[in-house]
Structure formats: structure tokens, C-alpha cells
Protein backbone atom coordinates (compact mmCIF):
# COMPACT_ATOMS: atom_id res chain seq x y z
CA UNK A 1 -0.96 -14.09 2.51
CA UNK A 2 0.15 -11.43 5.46
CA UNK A 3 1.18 -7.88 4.32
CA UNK A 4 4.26 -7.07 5.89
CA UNK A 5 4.66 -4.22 8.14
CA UNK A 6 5.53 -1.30 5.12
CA UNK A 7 3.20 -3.32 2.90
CA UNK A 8 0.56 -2.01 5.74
CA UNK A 9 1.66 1.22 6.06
CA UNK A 10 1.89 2.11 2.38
CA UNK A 11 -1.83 0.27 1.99
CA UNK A 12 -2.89 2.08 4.86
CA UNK A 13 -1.77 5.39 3.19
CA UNK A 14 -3.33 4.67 0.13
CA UNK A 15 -7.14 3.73 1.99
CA UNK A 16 -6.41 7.08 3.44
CA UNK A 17 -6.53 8.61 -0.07
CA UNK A 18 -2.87 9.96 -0.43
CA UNK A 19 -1.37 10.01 -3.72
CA UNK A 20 2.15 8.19 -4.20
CA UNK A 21 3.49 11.17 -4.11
CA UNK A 22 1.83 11.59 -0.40
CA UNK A 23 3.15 8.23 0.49
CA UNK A 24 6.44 8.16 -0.59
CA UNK A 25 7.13 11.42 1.34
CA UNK A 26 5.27 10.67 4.23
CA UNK A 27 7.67 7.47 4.27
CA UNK A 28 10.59 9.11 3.32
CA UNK A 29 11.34 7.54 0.28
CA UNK A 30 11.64 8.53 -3.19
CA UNK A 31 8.55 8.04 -5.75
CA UNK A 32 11.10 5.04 -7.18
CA UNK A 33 10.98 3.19 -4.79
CA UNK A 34 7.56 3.29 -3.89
CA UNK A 35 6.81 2.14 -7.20
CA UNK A 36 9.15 -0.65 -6.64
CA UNK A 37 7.23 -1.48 -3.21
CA UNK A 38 3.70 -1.66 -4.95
CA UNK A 39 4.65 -3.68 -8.00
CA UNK A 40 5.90 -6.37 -5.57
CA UNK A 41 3.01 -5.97 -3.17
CA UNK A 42 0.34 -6.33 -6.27
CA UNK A 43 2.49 -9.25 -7.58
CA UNK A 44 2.54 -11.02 -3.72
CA UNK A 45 -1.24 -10.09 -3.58
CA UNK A 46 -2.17 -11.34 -6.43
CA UNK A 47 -3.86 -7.48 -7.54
CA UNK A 48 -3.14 -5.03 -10.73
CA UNK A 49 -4.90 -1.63 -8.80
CA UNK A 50 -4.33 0.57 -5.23
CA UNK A 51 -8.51 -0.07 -5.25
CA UNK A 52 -7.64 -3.78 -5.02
CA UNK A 53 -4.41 -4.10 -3.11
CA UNK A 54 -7.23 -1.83 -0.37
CA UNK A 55 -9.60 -4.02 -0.77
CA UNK A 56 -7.10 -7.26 0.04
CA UNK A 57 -5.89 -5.25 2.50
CA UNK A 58 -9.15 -4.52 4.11
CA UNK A 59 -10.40 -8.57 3.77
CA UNK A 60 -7.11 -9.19 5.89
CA UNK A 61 -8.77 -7.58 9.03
CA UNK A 62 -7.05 -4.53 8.66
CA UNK A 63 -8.12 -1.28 9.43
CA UNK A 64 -7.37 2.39 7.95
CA UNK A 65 -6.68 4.96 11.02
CA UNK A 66 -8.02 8.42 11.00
């Protein structure tokens, strides 16, 4: 299954070793709702960790920048 586009940038965040509270600012959103956006992303994916939803991530051909 694809990530979508903020499904990408939040997994790319988190390969990049930022904390939720690093990602949620750096996206402009409150720690809520980035909660909200990984429970649905590890229930999509199919994962229970940020280690996992990476490694998915990274077996999709994606990337991390920097």
C-alpha cells in the first residue's frame, strides 16, 4: 500500500530521528493530532512501532533527505 503524501513526510521525519514532538511542530500541528496520524498510518501499514512504519516506509522505495 502507498503512503500518502503527510504519511511521507511524518515517516520521513521520524527516519530523520525527530521526536513527535519535533514532528508535530515542524508540521504545524499539535502532538494530538500527530498521534491521530500515526495510529492510522500503523493501522493502514499493517505496523505497531515508528522502527517499523521506517522500515515499510523504506521497502516502499523511499528515501530519508538530509
Amino acid at each position: 500500500m502507498r503512503f500518502t503524501p503527510r504519511e511521507s513526510e511524518i515517516v520521513r521525519l521520524i527516519a530523520s530521528d525527530y521526536s513527535d514532538k519535533e514532528v508535530a511542530r515542524a508540521l504545524g500541528i499539535s502532538g494530538h493530532t500527530l498521534r491521530t496520524h500515526l495510529s492510522r498510518l500503523y493501522r493502514r501499514h499493517g505496523v505497531h512501532s515508528r522502527a517499523a512504519a521506517v522500515a515499510v516506509w523504506l521497502l516502499s522505495g523511499r528515501l530519508p533527505e538530509g
